[in-house]
C-alpha atoms as a PDB file:
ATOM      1  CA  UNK A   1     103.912 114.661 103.957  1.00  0.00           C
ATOM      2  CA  UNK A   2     102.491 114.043 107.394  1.00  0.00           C
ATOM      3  CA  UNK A   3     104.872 112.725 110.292  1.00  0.00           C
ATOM      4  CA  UNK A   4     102.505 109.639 110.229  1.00  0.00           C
ATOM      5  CA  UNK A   5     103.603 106.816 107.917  1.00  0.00           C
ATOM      6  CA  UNK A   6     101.353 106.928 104.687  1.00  0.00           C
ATOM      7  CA  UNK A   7      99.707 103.730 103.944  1.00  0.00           C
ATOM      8  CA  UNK A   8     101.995 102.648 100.846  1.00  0.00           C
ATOM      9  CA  UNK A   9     105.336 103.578 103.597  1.00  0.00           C
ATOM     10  CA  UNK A  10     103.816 101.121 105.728  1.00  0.00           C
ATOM     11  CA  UNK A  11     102.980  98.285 103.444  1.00  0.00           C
ATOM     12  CA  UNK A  12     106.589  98.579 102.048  1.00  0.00           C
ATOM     13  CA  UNK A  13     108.424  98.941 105.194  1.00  0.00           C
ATOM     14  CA  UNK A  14     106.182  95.527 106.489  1.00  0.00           C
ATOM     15  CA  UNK A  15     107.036  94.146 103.343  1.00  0.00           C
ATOM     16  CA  UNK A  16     110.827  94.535 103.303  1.00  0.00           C
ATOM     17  CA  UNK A  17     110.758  93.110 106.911  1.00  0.00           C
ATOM     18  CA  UNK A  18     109.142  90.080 106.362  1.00  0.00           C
ATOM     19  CA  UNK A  19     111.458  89.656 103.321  1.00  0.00           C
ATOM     20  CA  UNK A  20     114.332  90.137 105.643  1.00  0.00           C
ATOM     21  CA  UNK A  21     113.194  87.882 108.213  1.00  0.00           C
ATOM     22  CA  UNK A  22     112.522  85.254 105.512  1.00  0.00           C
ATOM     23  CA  UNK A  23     115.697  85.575 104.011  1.00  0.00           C
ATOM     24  CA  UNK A  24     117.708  85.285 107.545  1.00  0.00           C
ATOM     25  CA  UNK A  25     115.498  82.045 107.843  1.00  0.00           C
ATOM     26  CA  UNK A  26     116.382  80.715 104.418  1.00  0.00           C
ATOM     27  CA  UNK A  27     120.347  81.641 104.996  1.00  0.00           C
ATOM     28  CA  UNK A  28     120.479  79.126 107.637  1.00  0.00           C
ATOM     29  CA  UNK A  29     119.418  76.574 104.687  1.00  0.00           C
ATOM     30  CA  UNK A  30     121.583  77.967 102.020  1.00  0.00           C
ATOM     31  CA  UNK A  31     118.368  79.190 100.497  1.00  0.00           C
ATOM     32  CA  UNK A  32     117.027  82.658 100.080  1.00  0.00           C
ATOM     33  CA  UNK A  33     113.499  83.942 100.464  1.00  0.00           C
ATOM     34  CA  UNK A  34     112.774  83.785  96.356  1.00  0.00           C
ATOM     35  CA  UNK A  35     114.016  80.060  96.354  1.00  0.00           C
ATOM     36  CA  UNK A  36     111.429  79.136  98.958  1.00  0.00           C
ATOM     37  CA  UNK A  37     108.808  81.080  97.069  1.00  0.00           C
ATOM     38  CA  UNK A  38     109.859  79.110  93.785  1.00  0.00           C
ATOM     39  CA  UNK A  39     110.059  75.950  95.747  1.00  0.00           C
ATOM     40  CA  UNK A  40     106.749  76.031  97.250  1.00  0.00           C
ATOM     41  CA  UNK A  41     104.832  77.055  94.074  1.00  0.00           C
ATOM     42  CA  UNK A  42     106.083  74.068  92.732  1.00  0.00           C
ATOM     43  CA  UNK A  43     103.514  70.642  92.265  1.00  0.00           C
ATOM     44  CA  UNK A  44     105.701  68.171  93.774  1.00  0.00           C
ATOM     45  CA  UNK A  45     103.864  65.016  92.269  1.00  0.00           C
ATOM     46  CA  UNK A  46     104.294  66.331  88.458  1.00  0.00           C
ATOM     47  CA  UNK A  47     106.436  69.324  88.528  1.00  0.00           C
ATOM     48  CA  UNK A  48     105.355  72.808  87.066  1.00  0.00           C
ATOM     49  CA  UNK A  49     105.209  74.178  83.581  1.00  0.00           C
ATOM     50  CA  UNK A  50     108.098  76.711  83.671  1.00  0.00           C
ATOM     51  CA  UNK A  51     105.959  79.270  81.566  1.00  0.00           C
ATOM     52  CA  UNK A  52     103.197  79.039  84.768  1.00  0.00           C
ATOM     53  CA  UNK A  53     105.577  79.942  87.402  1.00  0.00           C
ATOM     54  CA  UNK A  54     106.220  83.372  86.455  1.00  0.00           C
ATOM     55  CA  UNK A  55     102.708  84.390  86.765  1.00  0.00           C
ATOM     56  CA  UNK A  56     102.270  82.659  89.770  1.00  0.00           C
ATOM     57  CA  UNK A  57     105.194  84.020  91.603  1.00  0.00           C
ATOM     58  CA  UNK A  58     104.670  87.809  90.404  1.00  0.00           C
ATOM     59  CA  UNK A  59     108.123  87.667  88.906  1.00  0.00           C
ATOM     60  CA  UNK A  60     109.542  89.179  85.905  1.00  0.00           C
ATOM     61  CA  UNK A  61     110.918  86.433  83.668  1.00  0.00           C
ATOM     62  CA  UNK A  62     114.356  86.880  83.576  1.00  0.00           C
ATOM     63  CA  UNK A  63     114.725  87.081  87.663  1.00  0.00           C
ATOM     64  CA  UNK A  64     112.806  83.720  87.316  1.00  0.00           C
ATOM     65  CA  UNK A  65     115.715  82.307  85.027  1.00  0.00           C
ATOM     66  CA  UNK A  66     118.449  83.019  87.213  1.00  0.00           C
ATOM     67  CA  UNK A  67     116.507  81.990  90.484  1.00  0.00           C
ATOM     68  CA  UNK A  68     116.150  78.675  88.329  1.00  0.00           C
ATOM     69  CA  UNK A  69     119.673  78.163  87.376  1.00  0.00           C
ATOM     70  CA  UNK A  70     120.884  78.817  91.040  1.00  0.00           C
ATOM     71  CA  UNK A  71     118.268  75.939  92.396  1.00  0.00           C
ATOM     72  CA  UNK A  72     119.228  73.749  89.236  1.00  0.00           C
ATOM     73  CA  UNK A  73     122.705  74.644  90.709  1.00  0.00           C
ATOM     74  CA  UNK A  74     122.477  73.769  94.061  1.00  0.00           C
ATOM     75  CA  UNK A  75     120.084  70.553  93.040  1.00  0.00           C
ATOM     76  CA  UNK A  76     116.558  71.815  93.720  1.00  0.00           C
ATOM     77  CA  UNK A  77     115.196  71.334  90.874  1.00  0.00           C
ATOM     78  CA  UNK A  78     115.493  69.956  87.072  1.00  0.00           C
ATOM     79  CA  UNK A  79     114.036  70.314  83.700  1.00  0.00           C
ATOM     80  CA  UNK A  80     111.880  67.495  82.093  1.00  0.00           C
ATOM     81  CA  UNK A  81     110.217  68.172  78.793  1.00  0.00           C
ATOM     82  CA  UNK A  82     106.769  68.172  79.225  1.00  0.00           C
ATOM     83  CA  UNK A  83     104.841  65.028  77.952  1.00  0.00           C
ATOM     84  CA  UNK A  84     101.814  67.245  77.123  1.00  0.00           C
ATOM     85  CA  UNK A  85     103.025  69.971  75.115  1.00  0.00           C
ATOM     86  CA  UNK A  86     107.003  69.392  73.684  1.00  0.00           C
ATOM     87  CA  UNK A  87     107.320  73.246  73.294  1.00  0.00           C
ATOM     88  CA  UNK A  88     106.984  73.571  77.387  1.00  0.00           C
ATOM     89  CA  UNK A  89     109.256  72.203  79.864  1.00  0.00           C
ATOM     90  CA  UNK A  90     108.303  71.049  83.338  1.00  0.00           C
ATOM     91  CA  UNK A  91     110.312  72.088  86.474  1.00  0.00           C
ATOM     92  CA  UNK A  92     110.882  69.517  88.751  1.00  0.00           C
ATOM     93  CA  UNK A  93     111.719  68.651  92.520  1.00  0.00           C
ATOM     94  CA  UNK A  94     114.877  66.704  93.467  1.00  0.00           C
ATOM     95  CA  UNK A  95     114.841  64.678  96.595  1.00  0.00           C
ATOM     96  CA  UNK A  96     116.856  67.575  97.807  1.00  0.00           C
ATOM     97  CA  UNK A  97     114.561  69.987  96.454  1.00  0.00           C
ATOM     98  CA  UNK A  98     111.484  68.451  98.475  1.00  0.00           C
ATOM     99  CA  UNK A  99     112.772  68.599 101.509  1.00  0.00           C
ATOM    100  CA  UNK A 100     113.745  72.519 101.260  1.00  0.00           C
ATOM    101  CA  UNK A 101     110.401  73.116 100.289  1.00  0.00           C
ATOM    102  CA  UNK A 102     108.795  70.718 103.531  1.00  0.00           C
ATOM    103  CA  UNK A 103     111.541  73.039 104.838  1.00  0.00           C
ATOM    104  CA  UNK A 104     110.158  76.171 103.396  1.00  0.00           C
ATOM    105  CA  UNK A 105     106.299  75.008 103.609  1.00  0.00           C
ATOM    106  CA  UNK A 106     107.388  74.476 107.595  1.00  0.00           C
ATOM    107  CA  UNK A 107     108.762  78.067 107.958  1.00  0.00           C
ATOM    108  CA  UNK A 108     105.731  79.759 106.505  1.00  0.00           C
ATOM    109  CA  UNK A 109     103.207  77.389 108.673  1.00  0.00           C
ATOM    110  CA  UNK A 110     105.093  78.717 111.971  1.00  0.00           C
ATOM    111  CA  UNK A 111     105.105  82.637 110.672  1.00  0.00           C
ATOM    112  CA  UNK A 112     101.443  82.575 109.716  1.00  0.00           C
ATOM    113  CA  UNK A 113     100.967  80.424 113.192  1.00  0.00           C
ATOM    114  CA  UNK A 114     102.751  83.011 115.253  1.00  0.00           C
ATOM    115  CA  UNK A 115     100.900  85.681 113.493  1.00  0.00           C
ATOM    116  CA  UNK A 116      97.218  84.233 114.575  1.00  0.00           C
ATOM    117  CA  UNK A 117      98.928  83.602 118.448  1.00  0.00           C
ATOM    118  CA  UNK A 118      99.966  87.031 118.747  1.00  0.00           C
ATOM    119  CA  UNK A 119      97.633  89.035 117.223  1.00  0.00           C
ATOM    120  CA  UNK A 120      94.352  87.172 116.688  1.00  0.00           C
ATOM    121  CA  UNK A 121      92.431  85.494 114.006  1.00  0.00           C
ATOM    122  CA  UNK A 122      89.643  87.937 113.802  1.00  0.00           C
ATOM    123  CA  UNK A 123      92.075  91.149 113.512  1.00  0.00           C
ATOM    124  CA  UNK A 124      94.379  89.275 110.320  1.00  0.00           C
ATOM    125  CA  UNK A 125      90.972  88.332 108.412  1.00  0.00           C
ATOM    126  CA  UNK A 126      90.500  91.949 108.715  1.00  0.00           C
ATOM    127  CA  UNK A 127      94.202  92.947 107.702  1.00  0.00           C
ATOM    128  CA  UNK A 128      93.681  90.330 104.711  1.00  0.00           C
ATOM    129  CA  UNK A 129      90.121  91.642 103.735  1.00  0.00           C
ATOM    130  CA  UNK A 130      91.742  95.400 103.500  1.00  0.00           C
ATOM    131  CA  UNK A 131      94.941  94.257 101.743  1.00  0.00           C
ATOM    132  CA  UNK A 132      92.843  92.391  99.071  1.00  0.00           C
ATOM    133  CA  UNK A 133      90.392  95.655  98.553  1.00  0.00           C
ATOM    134  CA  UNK A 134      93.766  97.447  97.917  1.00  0.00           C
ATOM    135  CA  UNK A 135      95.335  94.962  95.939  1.00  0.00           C
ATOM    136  CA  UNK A 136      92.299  94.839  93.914  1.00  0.00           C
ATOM    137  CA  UNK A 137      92.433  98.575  93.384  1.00  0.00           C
ATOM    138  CA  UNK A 138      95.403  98.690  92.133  1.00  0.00           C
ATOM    139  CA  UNK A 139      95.443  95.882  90.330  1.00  0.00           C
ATOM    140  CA  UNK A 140      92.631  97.789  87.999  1.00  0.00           C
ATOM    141  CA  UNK A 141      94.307 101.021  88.090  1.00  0.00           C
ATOM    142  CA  UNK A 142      91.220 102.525  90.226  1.00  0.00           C
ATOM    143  CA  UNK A 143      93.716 105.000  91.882  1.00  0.00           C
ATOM    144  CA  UNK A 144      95.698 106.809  89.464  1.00  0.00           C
END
Protein backbone atom coordinates (compact mmCIF):
# COMPACT_ATOMS: atom_id res chain seq x y z
CA UNK A 1 0.00 0.00 0.00
CA UNK A 2 0.84 3.59 -0.78
CA UNK A 3 1.51 6.14 2.19
CA UNK A 4 -1.60 7.96 0.74
CA UNK A 5 -4.93 6.92 2.27
CA UNK A 6 -6.78 4.57 -0.30
CA UNK A 7 -10.18 5.68 -1.11
CA UNK A 8 -12.17 2.92 1.00
CA UNK A 9 -9.46 4.15 4.28
CA UNK A 10 -10.84 7.42 3.73
CA UNK A 11 -14.52 6.85 3.42
CA UNK A 12 -14.27 4.68 6.62
CA UNK A 13 -12.13 6.84 8.66
CA UNK A 14 -14.87 9.96 7.58
CA UNK A 15 -17.39 7.62 8.39
CA UNK A 16 -16.39 6.55 11.91
CA UNK A 17 -15.92 10.32 12.65
CA UNK A 18 -19.08 11.53 11.85
CA UNK A 19 -20.47 8.53 13.81
CA UNK A 20 -18.43 9.69 16.71
CA UNK A 21 -19.36 13.16 16.53
CA UNK A 22 -23.03 12.10 16.27
CA UNK A 23 -22.89 9.92 19.04
CA UNK A 24 -21.10 12.67 21.46
CA UNK A 25 -24.15 14.84 20.25
CA UNK A 26 -26.76 12.22 21.04
CA UNK A 27 -24.97 11.42 24.65
CA UNK A 28 -25.86 14.77 25.77
CA UNK A 29 -29.65 13.55 25.08
CA UNK A 30 -29.32 10.13 26.46
CA UNK A 31 -29.57 9.01 22.88
CA UNK A 32 -27.03 7.45 20.62
CA UNK A 33 -26.38 8.04 16.95
CA UNK A 34 -28.60 4.69 15.81
CA UNK A 35 -31.58 6.02 17.99
CA UNK A 36 -31.61 9.28 16.07
CA UNK A 37 -31.31 7.39 12.82
CA UNK A 38 -34.37 5.14 13.96
CA UNK A 39 -36.12 8.17 15.23
CA UNK A 40 -35.94 10.21 12.22
CA UNK A 41 -36.91 7.44 9.73
CA UNK A 42 -39.90 7.27 11.57
CA UNK A 43 -43.53 8.94 9.97
CA UNK A 44 -44.55 10.82 12.90
CA UNK A 45 -48.31 11.29 11.81
CA UNK A 46 -48.91 7.30 11.41
CA UNK A 47 -45.92 5.58 12.67
CA UNK A 48 -43.80 3.04 10.53
CA UNK A 49 -44.31 -0.55 9.61
CA UNK A 50 -41.56 -2.23 11.71
CA UNK A 51 -40.74 -4.69 8.73
CA UNK A 52 -39.92 -1.16 6.53
CA UNK A 53 -37.46 0.20 8.88
CA UNK A 54 -34.84 -2.26 8.47
CA UNK A 55 -34.45 -1.62 4.87
CA UNK A 56 -34.60 1.85 5.28
CA UNK A 57 -32.02 2.19 7.93
CA UNK A 58 -29.42 -0.38 6.27
CA UNK A 59 -29.63 -2.41 9.43
CA UNK A 60 -29.50 -6.01 10.03
CA UNK A 61 -32.68 -7.09 11.81
CA UNK A 62 -31.71 -8.15 14.97
CA UNK A 63 -29.53 -4.76 15.76
CA UNK A 64 -32.94 -3.17 14.77
CA UNK A 65 -34.72 -5.22 17.66
CA UNK A 66 -32.57 -4.25 20.35
CA UNK A 67 -32.26 -0.51 19.15
CA UNK A 68 -36.20 -0.87 19.44
CA UNK A 69 -36.45 -2.29 22.83
CA UNK A 70 -33.93 0.34 24.25
CA UNK A 71 -36.24 3.37 22.68
CA UNK A 72 -39.45 1.34 23.81
CA UNK A 73 -37.35 1.44 27.07
CA UNK A 74 -36.56 4.80 27.48
CA UNK A 75 -40.24 5.85 25.93
CA UNK A 76 -39.47 6.70 22.31
CA UNK A 77 -41.48 4.74 20.79
CA UNK A 78 -44.42 1.95 20.99
CA UNK A 79 -45.98 -0.81 19.10
CA UNK A 80 -49.56 -0.49 17.60
CA UNK A 81 -50.85 -3.28 15.43
CA UNK A 82 -51.27 -2.11 12.19
CA UNK A 83 -54.93 -1.42 11.03
CA UNK A 84 -53.96 -2.41 7.44
CA UNK A 85 -52.35 -5.61 7.63
CA UNK A 86 -52.80 -7.52 11.42
CA UNK A 87 -49.61 -9.60 10.65
CA UNK A 88 -47.45 -6.10 10.73
CA UNK A 89 -47.04 -3.87 13.56
CA UNK A 90 -46.56 -0.12 13.38
CA UNK A 91 -43.81 1.70 15.39
CA UNK A 92 -44.84 4.67 16.90
CA UNK A 93 -43.64 8.14 18.38
CA UNK A 94 -44.30 9.08 22.03
CA UNK A 95 -44.56 12.69 22.91
CA UNK A 96 -41.13 12.03 24.21
CA UNK A 97 -40.11 10.34 21.21
CA UNK A 98 -41.03 13.47 18.92
CA UNK A 99 -39.23 15.75 20.47
CA UNK A 100 -35.79 13.62 20.33
CA UNK A 101 -36.35 13.28 16.85
CA UNK A 102 -37.16 17.51 16.35
CA UNK A 103 -34.05 17.02 18.51
CA UNK A 104 -32.28 14.72 16.18
CA UNK A 105 -33.88 16.30 12.82
CA UNK A 106 -32.25 19.76 14.48
CA UNK A 107 -28.74 18.20 14.88
CA UNK A 108 -28.52 16.90 11.36
CA UNK A 109 -29.99 20.39 9.84
CA UNK A 110 -26.94 22.26 11.68
CA UNK A 111 -24.17 19.43 10.49
CA UNK A 112 -25.35 19.47 6.89
CA UNK A 113 -25.63 23.54 7.42
CA UNK A 114 -22.10 23.81 8.68
CA UNK A 115 -20.97 21.54 5.99
CA UNK A 116 -22.37 23.96 2.99
CA UNK A 117 -20.77 27.21 5.25
CA UNK A 118 -17.49 25.75 5.37
CA UNK A 119 -16.91 24.09 2.42
CA UNK A 120 -19.36 25.18 -0.29
CA UNK A 121 -22.43 24.01 -2.00
CA UNK A 122 -20.92 23.42 -5.34
CA UNK A 123 -17.85 21.22 -3.90
CA UNK A 124 -20.57 18.72 -1.58
CA UNK A 125 -22.90 18.24 -4.82
CA UNK A 126 -19.73 17.05 -6.20
CA UNK A 127 -18.68 14.89 -3.04
CA UNK A 128 -22.45 13.53 -3.20
CA UNK A 129 -22.43 12.93 -7.07
CA UNK A 130 -19.01 10.73 -6.55
CA UNK A 131 -20.25 8.95 -3.40
CA UNK A 132 -23.50 7.91 -5.23
CA UNK A 133 -21.38 6.61 -8.50
CA UNK A 134 -19.53 4.51 -5.83
CA UNK A 135 -22.33 3.50 -3.90
CA UNK A 136 -23.94 2.48 -7.02
CA UNK A 137 -20.95 0.37 -7.95
CA UNK A 138 -20.91 -1.45 -5.29
CA UNK A 139 -24.18 -1.81 -4.72
CA UNK A 140 -24.15 -4.03 -8.19
CA UNK A 141 -21.02 -5.73 -7.44
CA UNK A 142 -19.27 -3.81 -10.54
CA UNK A 143 -15.90 -4.01 -8.61
CA UNK A 144 -15.13 -7.35 -7.49
Amino acid sequence: MTKEKTTDQLIRELWMSITRLYNEEATKYGGTMAIGYVLLKIDPLVGTPSTALAPMLGMETTSLSRTLKKMEEKKLIYREKNPYDGRSVLIKLTDFGSQMRDKSKETVLKFNEVLKEKIGEKELEIFRDVSQKILKMVNKREIF
